[in-house]
C-alpha atoms as a PDB file:
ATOM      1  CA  UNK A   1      97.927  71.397  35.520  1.00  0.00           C
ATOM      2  CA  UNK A   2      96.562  69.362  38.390  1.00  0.00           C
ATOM      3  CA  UNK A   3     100.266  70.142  40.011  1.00  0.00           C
ATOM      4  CA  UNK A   4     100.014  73.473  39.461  1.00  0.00           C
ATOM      5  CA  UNK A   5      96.513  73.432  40.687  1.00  0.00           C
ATOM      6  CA  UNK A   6      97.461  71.294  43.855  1.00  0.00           C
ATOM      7  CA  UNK A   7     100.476  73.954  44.790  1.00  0.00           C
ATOM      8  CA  UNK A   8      97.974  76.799  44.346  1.00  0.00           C
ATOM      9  CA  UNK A   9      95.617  75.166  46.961  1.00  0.00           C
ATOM     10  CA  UNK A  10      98.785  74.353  49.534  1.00  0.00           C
ATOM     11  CA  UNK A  11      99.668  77.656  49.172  1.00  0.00           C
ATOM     12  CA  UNK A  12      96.783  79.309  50.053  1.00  0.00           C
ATOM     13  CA  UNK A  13      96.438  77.085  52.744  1.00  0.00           C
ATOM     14  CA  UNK A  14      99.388  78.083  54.492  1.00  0.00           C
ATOM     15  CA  UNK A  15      98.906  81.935  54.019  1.00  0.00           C
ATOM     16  CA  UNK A  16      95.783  81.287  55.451  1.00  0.00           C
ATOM     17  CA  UNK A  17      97.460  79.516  58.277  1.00  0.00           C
ATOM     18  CA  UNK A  18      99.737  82.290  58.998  1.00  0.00           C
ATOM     19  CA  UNK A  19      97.289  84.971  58.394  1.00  0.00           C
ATOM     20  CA  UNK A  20      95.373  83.386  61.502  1.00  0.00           C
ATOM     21  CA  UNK A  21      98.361  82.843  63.495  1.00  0.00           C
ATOM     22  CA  UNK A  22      99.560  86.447  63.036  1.00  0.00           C
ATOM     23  CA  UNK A  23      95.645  87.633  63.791  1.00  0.00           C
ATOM     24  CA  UNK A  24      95.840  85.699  66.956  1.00  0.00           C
ATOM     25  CA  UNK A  25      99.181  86.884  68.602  1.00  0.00           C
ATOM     26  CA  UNK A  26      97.694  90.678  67.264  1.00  0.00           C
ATOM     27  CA  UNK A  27      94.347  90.015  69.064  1.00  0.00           C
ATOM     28  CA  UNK A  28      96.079  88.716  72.383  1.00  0.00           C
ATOM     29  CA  UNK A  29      98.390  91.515  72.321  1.00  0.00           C
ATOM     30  CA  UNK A  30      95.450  94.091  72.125  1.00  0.00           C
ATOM     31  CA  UNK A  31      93.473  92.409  74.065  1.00  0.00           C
ATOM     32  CA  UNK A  32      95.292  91.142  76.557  1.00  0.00           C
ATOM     33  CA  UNK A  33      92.473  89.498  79.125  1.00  0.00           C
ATOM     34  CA  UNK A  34      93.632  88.528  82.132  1.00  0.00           C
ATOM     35  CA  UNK A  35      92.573  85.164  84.711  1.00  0.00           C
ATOM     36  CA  UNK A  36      89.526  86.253  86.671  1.00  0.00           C
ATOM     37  CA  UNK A  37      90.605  86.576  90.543  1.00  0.00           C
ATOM     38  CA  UNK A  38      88.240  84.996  93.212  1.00  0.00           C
ATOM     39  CA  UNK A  39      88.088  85.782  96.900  1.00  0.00           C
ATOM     40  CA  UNK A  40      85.605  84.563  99.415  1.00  0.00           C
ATOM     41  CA  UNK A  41      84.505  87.590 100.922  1.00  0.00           C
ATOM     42  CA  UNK A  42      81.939  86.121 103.259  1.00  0.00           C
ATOM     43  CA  UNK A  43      80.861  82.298 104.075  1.00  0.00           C
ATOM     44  CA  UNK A  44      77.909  81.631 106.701  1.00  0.00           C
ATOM     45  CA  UNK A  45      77.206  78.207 107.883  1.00  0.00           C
ATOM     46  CA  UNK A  46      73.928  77.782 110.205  1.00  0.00           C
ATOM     47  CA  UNK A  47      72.440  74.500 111.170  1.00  0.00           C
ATOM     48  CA  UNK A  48      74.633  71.878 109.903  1.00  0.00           C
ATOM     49  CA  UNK A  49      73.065  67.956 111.135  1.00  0.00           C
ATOM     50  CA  UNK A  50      73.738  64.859 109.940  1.00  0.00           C
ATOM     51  CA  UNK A  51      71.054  62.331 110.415  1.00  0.00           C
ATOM     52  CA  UNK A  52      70.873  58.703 108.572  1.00  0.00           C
ATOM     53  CA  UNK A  53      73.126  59.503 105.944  1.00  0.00           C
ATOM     54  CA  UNK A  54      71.233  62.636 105.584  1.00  0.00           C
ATOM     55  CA  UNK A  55      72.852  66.025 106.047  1.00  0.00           C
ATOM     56  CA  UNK A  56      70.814  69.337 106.268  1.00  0.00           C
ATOM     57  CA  UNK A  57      72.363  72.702 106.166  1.00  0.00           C
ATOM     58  CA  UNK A  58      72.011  76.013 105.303  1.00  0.00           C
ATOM     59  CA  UNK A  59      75.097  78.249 103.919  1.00  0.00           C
ATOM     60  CA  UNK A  60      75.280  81.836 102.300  1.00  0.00           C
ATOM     61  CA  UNK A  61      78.313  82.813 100.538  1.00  0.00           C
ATOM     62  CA  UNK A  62      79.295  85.881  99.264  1.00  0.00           C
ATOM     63  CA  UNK A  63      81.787  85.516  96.265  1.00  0.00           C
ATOM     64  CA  UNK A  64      84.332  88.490  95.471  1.00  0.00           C
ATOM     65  CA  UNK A  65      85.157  88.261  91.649  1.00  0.00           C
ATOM     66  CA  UNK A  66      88.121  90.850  90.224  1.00  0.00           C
ATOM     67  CA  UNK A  67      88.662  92.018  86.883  1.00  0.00           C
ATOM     68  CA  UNK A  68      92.155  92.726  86.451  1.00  0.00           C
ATOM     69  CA  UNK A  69      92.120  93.286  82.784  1.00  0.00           C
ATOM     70  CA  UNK A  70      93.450  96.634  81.484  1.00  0.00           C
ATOM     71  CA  UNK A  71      91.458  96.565  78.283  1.00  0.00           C
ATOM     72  CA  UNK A  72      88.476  93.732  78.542  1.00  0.00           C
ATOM     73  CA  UNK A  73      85.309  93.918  79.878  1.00  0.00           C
ATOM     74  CA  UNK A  74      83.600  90.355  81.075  1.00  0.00           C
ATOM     75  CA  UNK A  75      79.918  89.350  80.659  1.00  0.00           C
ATOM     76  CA  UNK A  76      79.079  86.336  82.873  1.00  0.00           C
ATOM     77  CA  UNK A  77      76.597  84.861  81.339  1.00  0.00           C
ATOM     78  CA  UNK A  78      76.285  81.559  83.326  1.00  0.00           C
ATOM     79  CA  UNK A  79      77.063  80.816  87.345  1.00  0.00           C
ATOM     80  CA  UNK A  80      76.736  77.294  88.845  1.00  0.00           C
ATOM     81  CA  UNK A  81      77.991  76.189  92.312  1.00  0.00           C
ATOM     82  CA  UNK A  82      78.064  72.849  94.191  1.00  0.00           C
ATOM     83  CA  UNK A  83      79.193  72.485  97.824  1.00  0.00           C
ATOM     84  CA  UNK A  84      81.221  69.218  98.227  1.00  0.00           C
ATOM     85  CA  UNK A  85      82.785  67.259 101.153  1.00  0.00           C
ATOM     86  CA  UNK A  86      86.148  65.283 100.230  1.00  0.00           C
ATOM     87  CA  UNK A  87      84.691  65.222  96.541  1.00  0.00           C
ATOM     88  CA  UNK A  88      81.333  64.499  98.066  1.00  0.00           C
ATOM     89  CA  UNK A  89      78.921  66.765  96.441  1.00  0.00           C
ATOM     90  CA  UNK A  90      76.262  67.913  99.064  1.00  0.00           C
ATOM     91  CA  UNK A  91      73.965  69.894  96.963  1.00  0.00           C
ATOM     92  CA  UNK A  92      74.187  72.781  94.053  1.00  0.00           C
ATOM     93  CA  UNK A  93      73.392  76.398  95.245  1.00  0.00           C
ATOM     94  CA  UNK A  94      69.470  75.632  96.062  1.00  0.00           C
ATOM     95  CA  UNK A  95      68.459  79.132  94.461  1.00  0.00           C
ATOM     96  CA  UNK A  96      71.094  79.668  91.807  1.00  0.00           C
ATOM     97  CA  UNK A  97      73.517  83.163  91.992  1.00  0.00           C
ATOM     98  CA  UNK A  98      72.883  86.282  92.328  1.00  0.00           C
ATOM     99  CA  UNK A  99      73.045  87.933  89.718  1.00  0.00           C
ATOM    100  CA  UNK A 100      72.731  85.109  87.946  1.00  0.00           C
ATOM    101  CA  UNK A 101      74.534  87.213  85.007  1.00  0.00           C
ATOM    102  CA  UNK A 102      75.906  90.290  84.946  1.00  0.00           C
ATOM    103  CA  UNK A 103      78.702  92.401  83.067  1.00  0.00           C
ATOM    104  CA  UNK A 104      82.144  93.691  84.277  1.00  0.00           C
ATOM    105  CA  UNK A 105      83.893  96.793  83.300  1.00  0.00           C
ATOM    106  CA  UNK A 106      87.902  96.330  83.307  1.00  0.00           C
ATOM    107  CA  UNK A 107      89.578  97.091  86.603  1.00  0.00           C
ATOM    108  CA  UNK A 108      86.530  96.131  88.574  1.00  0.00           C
ATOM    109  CA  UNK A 109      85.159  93.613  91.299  1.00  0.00           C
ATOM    110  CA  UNK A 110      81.291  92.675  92.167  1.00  0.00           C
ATOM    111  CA  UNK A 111      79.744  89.857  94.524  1.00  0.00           C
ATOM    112  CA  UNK A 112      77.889  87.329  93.840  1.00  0.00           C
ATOM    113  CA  UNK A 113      76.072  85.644  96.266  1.00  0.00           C
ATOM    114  CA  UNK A 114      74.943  81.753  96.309  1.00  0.00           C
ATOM    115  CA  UNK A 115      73.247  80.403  98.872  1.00  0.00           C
ATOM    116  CA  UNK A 116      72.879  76.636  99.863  1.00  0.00           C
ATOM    117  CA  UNK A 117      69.567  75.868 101.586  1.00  0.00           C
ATOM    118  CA  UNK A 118      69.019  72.689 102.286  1.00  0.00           C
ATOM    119  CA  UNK A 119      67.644  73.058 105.799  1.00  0.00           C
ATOM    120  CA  UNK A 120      64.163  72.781 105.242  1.00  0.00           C
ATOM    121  CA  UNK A 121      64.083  71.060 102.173  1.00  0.00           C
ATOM    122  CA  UNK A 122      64.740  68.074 104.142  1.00  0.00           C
ATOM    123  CA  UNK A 123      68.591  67.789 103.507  1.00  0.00           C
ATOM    124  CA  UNK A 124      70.564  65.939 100.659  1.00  0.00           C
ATOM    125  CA  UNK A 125      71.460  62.258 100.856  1.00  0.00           C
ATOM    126  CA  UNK A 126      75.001  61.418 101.314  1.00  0.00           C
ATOM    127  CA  UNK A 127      77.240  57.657 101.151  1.00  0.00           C
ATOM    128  CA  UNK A 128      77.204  56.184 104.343  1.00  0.00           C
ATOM    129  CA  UNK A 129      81.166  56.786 105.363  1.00  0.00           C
ATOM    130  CA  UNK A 130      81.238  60.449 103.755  1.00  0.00           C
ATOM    131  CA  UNK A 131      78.289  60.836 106.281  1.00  0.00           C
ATOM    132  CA  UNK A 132      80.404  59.496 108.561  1.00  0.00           C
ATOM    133  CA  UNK A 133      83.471  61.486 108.381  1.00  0.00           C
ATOM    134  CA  UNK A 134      81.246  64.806 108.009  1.00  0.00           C
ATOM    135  CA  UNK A 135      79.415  64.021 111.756  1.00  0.00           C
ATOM    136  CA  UNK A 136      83.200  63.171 112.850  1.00  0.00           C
ATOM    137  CA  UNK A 137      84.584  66.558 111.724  1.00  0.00           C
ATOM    138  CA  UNK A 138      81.794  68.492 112.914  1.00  0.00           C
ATOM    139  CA  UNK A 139      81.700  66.583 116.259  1.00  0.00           C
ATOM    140  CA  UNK A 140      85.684  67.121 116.167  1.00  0.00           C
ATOM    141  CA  UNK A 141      86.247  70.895 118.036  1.00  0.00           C
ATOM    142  CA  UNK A 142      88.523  71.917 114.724  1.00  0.00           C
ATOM    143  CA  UNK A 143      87.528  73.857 111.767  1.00  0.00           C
ATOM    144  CA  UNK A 144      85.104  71.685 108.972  1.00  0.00           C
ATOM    145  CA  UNK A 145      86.424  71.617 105.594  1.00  0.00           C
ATOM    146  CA  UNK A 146      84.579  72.101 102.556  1.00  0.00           C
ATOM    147  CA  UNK A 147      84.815  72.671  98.971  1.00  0.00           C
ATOM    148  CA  UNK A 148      83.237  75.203  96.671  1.00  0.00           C
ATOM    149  CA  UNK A 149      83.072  74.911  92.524  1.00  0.00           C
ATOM    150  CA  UNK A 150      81.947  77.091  91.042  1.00  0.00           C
ATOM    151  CA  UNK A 151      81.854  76.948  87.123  1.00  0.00           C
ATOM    152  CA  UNK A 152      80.995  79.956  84.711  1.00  0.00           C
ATOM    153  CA  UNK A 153      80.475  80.401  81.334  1.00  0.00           C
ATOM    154  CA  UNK A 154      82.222  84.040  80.219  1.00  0.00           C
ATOM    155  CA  UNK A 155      82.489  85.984  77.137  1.00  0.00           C
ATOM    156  CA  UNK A 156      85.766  88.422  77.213  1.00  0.00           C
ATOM    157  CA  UNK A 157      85.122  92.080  75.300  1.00  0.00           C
ATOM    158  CA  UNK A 158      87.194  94.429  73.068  1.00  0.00           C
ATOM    159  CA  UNK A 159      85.139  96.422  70.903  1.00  0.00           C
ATOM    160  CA  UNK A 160      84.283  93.812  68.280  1.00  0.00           C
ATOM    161  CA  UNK A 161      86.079  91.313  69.181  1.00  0.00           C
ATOM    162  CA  UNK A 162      84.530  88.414  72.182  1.00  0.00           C
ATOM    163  CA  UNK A 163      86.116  85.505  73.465  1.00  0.00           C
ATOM    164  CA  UNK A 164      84.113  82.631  75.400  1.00  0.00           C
ATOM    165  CA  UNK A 165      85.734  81.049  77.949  1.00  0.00           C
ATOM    166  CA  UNK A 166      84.426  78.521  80.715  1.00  0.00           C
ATOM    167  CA  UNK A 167      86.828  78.897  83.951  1.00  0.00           C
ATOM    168  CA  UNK A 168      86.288  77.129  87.063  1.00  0.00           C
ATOM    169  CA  UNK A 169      86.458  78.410  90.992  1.00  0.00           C
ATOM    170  CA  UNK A 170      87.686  76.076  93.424  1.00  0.00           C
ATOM    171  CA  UNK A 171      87.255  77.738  96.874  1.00  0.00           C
ATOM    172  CA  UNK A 172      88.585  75.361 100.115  1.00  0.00           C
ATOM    173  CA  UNK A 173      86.335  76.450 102.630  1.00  0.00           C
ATOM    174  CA  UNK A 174      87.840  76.060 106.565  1.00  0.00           C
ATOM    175  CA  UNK A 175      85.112  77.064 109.064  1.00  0.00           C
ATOM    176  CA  UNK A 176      85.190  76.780 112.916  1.00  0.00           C
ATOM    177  CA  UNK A 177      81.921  75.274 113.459  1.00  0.00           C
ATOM    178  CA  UNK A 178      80.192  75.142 117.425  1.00  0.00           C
ATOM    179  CA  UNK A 179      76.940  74.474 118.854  1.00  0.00           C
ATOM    180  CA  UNK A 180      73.856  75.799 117.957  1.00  0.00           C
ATOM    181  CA  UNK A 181      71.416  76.706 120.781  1.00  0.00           C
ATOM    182  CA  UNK A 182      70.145  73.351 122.416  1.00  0.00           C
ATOM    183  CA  UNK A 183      69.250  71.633 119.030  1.00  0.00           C
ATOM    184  CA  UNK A 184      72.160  68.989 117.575  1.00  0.00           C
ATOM    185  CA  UNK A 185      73.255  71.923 114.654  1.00  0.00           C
ATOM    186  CA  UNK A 186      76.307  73.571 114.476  1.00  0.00           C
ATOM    187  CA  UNK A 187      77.277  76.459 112.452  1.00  0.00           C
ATOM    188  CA  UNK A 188      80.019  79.128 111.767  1.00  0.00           C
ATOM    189  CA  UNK A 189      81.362  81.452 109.334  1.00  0.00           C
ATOM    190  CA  UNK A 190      85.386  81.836 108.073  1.00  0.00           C
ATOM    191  CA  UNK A 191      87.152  84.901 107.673  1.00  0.00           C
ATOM    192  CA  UNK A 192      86.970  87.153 104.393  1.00  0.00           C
ATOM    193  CA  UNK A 193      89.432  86.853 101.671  1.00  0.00           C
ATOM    194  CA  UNK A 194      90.431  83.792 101.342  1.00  0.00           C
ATOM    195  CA  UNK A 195      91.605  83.535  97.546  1.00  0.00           C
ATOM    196  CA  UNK A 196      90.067  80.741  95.620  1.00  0.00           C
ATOM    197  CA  UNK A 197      92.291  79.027  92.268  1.00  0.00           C
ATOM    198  CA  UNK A 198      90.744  79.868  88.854  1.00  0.00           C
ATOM    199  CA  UNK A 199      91.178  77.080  86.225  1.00  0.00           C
ATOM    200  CA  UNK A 200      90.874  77.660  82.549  1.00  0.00           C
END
């Protein structure tokens, strides 16, 4: 009895196994969501100084993100950004995104723009030799690199069926910086469309 009882329970088990396997590879073949696509479609950089291990900046950057799924639709319902330098962070986005959520049809793109104001908030602290190497590569004549994360919390839409997902932007940043007026900033702005990696 308790055998019998034992080899009921296993067997249900495993068609409930492969009942969930086979709903799975159905749902993924209906629904079919694709990677989000990033692009940078604008960057401005304006007053950039670094001062005691202190930098100060402001920068306003206009994210391009793509739908290419044939089928889904994509609420964001979370966007958070940090600006970092050689895995330095220098400060989140100061006001959040805009929007900070929105939803995407299929076949679609929207902006969303994050801005990094930490010019007259008195700056962010940074180590002492990342400080260092910023004021070097700003003082240097060549383009400035920096990073941009960006991690969002998504939910994927068919119908009745939703998938949450939390991808992450990297965006490498390369702007020709110069002189400011007479102060000691620099700023500068990089080209549009340079594509970003999405990680899942």
């Amino acid at each position: 009895m308790c055998c019998r009882d034992l080899f009921k329970c296993c067997w249900q088990l495993c068609v409930s196994v492969i009942c969930a396997g086979l709903f799975v590879l159905l749902y993924w073949a209906i629904f079919q969501p694709h990677h989000i696509r990033a692009t940078v479609a604008s960057a401005a950089l304006s007053n950039l100084t670094v001062v005691s291990n202190n930098a100060s900046y402001s920068l306003a950057v206009s994210l391009s993100l793509y739908n290419p799924s044939v089928r889904v639709n994509i609420y964001y319902d979370t966007i958070g950004a940090e600006l970092r330098f050689r895995d330095a962070v220098l400060g989140p986005a100061a006001t959040g995104a805009s929007p900070s959520e929105f939803y995407q049809r299929r076949k679609t793109s929207d902006d969303v723009k994050l801005d990094f104001d930490y010019g007259s908030s008195g700056g962010v602290a940074v180590a002492g030799d990342v400080a260092g190497e910023l004021e070097k590569e700003m003082r240097s004549g060549g383009p400035l690199s920096l990073e941009l994360d960006v991690d969002l919390r998504v939910r994927y839409v068919f119908r009745i069926f939703k998938l949450r997902q939390k991808p992450r932007i990297w965006c490498s940043l390369s702007i020709s910086v110069k002189a400011e007026g007479r102060g000691p900033g620099v700023g500068g702005a990089v080209s549009p469309g340079d594509r970003c990696w999405v990680k899942y």
